[in-house]
PDB file of N, CA and C in Angstrom:
ATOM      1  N   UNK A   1     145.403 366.942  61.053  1.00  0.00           N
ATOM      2  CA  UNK A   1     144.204 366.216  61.400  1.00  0.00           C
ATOM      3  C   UNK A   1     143.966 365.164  60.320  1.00  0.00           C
ATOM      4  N   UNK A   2     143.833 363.947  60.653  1.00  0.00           N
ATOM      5  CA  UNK A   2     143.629 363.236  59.659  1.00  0.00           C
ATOM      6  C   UNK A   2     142.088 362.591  60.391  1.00  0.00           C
ATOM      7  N   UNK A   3     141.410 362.588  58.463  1.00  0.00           N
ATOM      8  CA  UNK A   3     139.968 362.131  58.265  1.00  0.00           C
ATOM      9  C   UNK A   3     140.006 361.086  57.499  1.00  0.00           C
ATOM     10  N   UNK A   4     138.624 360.121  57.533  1.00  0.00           N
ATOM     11  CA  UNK A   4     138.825 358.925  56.615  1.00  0.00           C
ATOM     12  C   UNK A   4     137.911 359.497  55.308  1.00  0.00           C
ATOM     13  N   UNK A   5     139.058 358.543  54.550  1.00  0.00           N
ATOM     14  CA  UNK A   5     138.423 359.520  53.078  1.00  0.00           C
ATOM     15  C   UNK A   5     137.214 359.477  52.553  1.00  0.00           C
ATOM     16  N   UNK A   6     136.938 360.842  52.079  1.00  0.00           N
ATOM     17  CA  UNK A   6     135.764 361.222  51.787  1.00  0.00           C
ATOM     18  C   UNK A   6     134.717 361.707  52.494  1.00  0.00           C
ATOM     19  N   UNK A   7     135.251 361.472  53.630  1.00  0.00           N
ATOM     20  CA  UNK A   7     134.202 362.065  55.160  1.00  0.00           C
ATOM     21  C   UNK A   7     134.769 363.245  55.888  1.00  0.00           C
ATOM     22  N   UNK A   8     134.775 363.777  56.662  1.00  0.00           N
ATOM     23  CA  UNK A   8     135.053 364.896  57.832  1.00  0.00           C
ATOM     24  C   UNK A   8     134.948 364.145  59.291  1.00  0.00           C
ATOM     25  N   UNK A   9     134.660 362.533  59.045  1.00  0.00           N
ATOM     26  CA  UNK A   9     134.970 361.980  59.918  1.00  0.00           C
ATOM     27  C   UNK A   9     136.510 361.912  60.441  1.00  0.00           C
ATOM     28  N   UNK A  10     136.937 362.038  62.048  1.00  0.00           N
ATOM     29  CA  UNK A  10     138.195 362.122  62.232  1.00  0.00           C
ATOM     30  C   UNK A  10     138.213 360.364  62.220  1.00  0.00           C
ATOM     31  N   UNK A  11     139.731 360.225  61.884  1.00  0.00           N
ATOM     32  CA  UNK A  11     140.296 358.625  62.001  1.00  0.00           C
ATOM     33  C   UNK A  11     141.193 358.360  63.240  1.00  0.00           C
ATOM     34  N   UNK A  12     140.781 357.222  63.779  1.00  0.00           N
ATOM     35  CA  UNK A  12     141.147 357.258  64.985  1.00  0.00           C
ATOM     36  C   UNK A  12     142.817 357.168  65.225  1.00  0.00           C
ATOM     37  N   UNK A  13     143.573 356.930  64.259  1.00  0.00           N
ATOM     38  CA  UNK A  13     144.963 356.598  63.756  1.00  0.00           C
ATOM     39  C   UNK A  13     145.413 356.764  62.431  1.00  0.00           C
ATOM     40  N   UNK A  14     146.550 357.067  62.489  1.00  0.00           N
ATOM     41  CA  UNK A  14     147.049 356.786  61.039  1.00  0.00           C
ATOM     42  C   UNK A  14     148.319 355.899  60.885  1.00  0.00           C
ATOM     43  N   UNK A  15     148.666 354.934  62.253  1.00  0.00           N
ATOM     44  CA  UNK A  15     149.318 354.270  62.481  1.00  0.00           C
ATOM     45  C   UNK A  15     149.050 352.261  61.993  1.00  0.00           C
ATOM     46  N   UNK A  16     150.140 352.685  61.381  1.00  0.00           N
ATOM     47  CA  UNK A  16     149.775 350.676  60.696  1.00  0.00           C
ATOM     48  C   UNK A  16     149.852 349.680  61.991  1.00  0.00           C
ATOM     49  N   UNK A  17     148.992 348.965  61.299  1.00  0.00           N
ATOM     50  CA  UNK A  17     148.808 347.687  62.235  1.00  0.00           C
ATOM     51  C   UNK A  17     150.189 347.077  62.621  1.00  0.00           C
ATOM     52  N   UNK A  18     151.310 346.864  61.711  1.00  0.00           N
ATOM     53  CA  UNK A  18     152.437 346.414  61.530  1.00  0.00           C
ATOM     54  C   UNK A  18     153.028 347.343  62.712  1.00  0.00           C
ATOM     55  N   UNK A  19     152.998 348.574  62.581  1.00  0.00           N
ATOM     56  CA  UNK A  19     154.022 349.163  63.429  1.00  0.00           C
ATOM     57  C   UNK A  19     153.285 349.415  65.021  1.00  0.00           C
ATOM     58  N   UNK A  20     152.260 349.484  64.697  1.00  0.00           N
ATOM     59  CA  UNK A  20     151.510 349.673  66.670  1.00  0.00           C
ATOM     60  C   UNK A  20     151.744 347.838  67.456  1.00  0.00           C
ATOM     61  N   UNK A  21     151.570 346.838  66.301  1.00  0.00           N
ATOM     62  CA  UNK A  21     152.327 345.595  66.960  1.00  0.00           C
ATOM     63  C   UNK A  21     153.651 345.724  67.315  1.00  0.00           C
ATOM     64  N   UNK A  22     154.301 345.982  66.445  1.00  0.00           N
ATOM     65  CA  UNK A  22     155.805 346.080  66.914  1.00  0.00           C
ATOM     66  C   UNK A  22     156.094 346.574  68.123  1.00  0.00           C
ATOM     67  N   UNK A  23     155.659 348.002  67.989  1.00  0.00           N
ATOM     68  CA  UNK A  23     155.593 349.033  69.372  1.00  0.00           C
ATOM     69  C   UNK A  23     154.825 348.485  70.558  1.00  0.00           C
ATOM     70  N   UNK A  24     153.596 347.874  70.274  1.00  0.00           N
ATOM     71  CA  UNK A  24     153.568 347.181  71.582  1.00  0.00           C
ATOM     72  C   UNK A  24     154.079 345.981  72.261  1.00  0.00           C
ATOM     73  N   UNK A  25     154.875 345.202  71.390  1.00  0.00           N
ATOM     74  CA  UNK A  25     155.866 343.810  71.769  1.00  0.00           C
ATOM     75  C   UNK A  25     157.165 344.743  72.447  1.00  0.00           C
ATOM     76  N   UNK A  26     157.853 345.609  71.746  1.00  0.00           N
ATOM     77  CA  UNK A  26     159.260 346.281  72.929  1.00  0.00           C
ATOM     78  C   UNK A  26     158.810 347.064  73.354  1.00  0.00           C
ATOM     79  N   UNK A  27     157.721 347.609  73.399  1.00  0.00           N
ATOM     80  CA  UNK A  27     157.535 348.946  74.612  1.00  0.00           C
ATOM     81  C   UNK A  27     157.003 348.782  75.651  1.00  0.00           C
ATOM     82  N   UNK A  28     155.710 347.692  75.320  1.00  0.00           N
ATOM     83  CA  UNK A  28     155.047 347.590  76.777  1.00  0.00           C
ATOM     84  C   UNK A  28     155.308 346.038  77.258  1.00  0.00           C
ATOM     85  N   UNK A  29     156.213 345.213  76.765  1.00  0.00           N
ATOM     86  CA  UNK A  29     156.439 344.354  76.979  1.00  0.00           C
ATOM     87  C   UNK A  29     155.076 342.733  77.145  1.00  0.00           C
ATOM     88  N   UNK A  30     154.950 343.409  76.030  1.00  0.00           N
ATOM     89  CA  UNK A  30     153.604 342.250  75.792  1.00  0.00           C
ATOM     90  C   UNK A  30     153.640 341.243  75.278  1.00  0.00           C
ATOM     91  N   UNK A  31     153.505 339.754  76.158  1.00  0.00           N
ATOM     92  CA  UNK A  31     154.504 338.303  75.218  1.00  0.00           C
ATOM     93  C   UNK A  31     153.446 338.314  74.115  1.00  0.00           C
ATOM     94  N   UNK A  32     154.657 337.983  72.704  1.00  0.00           N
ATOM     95  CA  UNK A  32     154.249 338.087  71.295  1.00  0.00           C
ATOM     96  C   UNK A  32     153.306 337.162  71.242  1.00  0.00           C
ATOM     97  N   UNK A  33     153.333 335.819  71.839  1.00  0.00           N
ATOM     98  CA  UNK A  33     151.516 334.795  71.618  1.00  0.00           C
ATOM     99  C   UNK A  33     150.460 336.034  71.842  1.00  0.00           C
ATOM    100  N   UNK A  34     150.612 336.661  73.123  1.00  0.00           N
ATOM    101  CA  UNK A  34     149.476 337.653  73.040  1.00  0.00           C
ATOM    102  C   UNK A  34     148.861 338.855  72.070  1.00  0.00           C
ATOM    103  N   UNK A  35     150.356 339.342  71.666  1.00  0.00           N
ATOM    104  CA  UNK A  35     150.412 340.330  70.593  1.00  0.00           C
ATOM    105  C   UNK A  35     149.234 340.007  69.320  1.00  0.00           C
ATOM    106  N   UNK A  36     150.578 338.424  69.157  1.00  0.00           N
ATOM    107  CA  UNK A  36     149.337 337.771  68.091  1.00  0.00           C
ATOM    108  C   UNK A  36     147.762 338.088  68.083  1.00  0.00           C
ATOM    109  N   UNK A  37     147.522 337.425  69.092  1.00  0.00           N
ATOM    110  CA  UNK A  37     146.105 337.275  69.442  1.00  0.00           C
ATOM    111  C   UNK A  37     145.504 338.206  69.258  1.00  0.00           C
ATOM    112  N   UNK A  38     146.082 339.974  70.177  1.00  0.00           N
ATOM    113  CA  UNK A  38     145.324 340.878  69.860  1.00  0.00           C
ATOM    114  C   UNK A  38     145.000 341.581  68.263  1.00  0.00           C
ATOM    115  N   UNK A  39     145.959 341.320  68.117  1.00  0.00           N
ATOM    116  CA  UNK A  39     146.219 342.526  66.327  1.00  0.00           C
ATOM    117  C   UNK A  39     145.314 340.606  65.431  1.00  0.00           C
ATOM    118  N   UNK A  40     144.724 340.018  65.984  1.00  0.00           N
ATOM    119  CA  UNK A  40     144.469 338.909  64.804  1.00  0.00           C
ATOM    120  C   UNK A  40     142.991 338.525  65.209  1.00  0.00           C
ATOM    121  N   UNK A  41     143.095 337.561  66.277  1.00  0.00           N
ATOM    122  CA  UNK A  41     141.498 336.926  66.453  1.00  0.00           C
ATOM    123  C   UNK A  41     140.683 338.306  67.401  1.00  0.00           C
ATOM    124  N   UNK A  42     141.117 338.347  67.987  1.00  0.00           N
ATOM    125  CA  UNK A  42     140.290 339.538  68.815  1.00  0.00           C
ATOM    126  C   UNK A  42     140.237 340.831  67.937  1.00  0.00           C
ATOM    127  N   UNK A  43     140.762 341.395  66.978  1.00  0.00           N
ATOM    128  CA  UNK A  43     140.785 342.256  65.723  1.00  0.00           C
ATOM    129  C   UNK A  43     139.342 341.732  64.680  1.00  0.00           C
ATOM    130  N   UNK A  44     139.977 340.860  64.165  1.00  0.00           N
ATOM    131  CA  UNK A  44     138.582 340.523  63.549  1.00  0.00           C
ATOM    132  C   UNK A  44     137.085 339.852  64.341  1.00  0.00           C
ATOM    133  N   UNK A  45     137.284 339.725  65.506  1.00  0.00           N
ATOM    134  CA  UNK A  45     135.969 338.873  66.244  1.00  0.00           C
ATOM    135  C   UNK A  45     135.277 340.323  66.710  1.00  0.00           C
ATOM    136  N   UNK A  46     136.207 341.420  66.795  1.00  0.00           N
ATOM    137  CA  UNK A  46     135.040 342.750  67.393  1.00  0.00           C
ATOM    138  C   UNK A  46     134.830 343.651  66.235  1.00  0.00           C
ATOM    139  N   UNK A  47     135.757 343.350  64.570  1.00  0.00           N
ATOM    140  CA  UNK A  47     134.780 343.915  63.399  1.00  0.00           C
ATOM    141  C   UNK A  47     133.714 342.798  62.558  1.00  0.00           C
ATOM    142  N   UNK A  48     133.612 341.791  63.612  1.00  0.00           N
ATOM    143  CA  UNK A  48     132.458 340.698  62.953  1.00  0.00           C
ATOM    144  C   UNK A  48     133.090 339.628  61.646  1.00  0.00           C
ATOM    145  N   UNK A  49     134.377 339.883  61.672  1.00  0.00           N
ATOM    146  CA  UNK A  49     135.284 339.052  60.508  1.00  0.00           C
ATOM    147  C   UNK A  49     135.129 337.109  61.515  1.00  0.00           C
ATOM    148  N   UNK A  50     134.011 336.606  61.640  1.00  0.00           N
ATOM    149  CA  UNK A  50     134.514 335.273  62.595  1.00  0.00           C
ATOM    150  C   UNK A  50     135.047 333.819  61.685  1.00  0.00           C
ATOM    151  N   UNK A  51     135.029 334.524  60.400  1.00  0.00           N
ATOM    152  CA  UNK A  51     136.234 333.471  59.340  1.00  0.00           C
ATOM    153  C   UNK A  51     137.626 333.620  58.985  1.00  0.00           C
ATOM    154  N   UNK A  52     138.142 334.385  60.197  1.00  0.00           N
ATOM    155  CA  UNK A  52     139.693 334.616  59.921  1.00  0.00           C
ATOM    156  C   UNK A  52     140.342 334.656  61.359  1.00  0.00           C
ATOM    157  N   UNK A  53     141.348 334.962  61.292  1.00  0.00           N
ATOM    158  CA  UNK A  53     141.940 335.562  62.547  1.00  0.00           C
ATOM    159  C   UNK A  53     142.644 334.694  63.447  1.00  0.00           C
ATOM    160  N   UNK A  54     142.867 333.095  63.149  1.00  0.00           N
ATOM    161  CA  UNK A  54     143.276 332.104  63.644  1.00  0.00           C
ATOM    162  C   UNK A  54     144.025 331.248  62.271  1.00  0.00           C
ATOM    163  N   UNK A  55     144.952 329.897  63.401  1.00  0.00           N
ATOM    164  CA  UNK A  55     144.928 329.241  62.007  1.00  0.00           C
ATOM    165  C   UNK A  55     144.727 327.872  62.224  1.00  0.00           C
ATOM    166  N   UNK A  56     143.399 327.593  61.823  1.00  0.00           N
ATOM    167  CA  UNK A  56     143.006 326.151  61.927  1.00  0.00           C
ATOM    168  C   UNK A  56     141.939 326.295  60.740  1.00  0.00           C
ATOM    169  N   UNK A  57     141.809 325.081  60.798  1.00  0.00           N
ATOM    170  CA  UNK A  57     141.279 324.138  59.449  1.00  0.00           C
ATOM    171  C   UNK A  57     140.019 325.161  59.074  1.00  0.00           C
ATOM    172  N   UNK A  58     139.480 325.257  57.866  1.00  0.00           N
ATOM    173  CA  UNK A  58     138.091 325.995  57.472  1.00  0.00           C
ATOM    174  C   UNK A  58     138.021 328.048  58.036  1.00  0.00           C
ATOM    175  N   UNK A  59     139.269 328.369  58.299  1.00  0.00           N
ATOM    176  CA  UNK A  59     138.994 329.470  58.403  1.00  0.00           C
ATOM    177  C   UNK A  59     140.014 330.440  57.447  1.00  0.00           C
ATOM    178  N   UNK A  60     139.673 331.324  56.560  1.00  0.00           N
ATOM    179  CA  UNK A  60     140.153 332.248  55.870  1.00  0.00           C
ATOM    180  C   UNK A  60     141.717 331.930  56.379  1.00  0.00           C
ATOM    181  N   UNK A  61     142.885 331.945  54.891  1.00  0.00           N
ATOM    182  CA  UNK A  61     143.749 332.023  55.518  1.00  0.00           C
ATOM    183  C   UNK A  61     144.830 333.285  55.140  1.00  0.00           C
ATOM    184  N   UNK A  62     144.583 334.374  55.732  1.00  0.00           N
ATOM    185  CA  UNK A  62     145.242 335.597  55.464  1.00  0.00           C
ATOM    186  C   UNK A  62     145.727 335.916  56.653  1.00  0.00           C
ATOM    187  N   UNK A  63     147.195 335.951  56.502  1.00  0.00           N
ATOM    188  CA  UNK A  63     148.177 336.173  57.256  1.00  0.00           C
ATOM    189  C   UNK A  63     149.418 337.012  56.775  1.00  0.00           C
ATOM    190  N   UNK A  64     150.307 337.184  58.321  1.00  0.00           N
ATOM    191  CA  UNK A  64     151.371 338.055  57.571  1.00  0.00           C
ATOM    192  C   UNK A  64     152.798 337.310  58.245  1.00  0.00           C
ATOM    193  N   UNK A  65     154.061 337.583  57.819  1.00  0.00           N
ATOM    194  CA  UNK A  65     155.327 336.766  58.022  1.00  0.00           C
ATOM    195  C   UNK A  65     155.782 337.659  58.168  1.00  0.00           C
ATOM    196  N   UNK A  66     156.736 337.500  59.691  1.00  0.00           N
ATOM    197  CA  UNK A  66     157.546 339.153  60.166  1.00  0.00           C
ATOM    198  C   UNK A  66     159.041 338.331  60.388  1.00  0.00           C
ATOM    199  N   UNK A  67     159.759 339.287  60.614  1.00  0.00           N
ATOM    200  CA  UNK A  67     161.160 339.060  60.403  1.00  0.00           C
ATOM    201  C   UNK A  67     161.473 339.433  61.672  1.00  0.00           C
ATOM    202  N   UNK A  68     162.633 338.845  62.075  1.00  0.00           N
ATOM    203  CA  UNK A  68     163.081 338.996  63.694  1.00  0.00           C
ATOM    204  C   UNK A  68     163.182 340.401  64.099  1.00  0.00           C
ATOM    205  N   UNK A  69     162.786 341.368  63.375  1.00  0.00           N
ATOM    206  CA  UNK A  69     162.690 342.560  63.863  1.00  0.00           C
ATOM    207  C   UNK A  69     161.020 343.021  63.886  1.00  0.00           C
ATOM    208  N   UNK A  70     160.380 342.174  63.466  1.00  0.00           N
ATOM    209  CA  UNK A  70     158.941 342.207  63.572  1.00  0.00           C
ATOM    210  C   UNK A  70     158.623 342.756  62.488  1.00  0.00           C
ATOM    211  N   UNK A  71     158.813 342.653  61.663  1.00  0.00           N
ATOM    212  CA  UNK A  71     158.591 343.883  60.079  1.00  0.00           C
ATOM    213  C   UNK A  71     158.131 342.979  59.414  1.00  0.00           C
ATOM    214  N   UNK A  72     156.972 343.209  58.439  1.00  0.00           N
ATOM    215  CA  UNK A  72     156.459 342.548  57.673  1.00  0.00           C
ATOM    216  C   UNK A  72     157.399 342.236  56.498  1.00  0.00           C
ATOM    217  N   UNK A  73     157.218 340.689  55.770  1.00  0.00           N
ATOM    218  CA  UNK A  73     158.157 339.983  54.910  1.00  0.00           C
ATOM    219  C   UNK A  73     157.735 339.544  54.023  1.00  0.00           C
ATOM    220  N   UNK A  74     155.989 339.216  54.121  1.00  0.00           N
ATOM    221  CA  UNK A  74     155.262 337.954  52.958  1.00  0.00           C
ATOM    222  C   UNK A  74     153.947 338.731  53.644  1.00  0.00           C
ATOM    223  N   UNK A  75     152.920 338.490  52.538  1.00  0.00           N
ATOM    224  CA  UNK A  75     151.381 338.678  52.607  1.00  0.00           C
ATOM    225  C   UNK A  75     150.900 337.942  52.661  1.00  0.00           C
ATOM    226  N   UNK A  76     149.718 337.127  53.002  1.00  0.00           N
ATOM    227  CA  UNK A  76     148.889 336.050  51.772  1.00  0.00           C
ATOM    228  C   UNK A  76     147.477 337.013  52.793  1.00  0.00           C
ATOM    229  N   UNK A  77     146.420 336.496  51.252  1.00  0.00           N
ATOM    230  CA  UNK A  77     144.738 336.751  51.873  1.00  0.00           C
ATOM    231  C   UNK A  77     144.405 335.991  50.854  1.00  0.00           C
ATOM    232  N   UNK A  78     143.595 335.474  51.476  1.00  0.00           N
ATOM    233  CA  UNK A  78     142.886 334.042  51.321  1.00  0.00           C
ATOM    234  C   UNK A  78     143.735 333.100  50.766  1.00  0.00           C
ATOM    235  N   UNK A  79     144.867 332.870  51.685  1.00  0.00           N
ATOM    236  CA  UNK A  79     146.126 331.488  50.999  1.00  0.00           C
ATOM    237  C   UNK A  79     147.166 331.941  50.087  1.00  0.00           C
ATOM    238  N   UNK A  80     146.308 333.350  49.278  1.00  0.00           N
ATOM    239  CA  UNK A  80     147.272 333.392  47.862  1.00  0.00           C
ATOM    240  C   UNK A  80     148.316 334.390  48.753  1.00  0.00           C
ATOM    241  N   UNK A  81     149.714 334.114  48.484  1.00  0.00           N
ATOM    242  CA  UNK A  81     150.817 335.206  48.594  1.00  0.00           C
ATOM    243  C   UNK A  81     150.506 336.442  47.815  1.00  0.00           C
ATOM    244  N   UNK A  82     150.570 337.448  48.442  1.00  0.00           N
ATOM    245  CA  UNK A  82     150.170 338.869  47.556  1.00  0.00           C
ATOM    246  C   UNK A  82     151.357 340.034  47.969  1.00  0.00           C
ATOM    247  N   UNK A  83     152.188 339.852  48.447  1.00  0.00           N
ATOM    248  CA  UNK A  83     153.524 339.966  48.642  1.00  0.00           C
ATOM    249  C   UNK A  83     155.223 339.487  48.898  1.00  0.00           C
TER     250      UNK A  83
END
């Protein structure tokens, strides 16, 4: 059973963002523009994040760089590379 720490609250996953994208681009066959979209602007627009999640001018720029196998490669949050 996994809880979020410090609570007895249950967590709804313990699955990374990285790998439930992946899994949903070859499993359910979901075109990757959409993928994007979900795991990014629609991710942060329903936890109230409405300065990120896209990439155009004036909005937070934290993103991630995947490799033709979809695996994360590079970090940045807020512009700076942090991996």
């Amino acid at each position: 059973m996994a809880t979020l720490r410090g609570t007895t609250t249950l967590a709804g996953t313990t699955l990374f963002m990285a790998d439930a994208f992946r899994r949903a681009v070859s499993t359910t066959g979901i075109p990757l523009p959409d993928a994007v979209q979900m795991t990014s602007r629609t991710a942060a627009r329903l936890i109230g994040l409405n300065d990120r999640g896209a990439r155009q001018p004036g909005l937070r720029a934290d993103m991630v760089e995947l490799d033709a196998g979809l695996r994360p490669t590079r970090v940045w949050l807020g512009g700076t590379t942090v991996t």
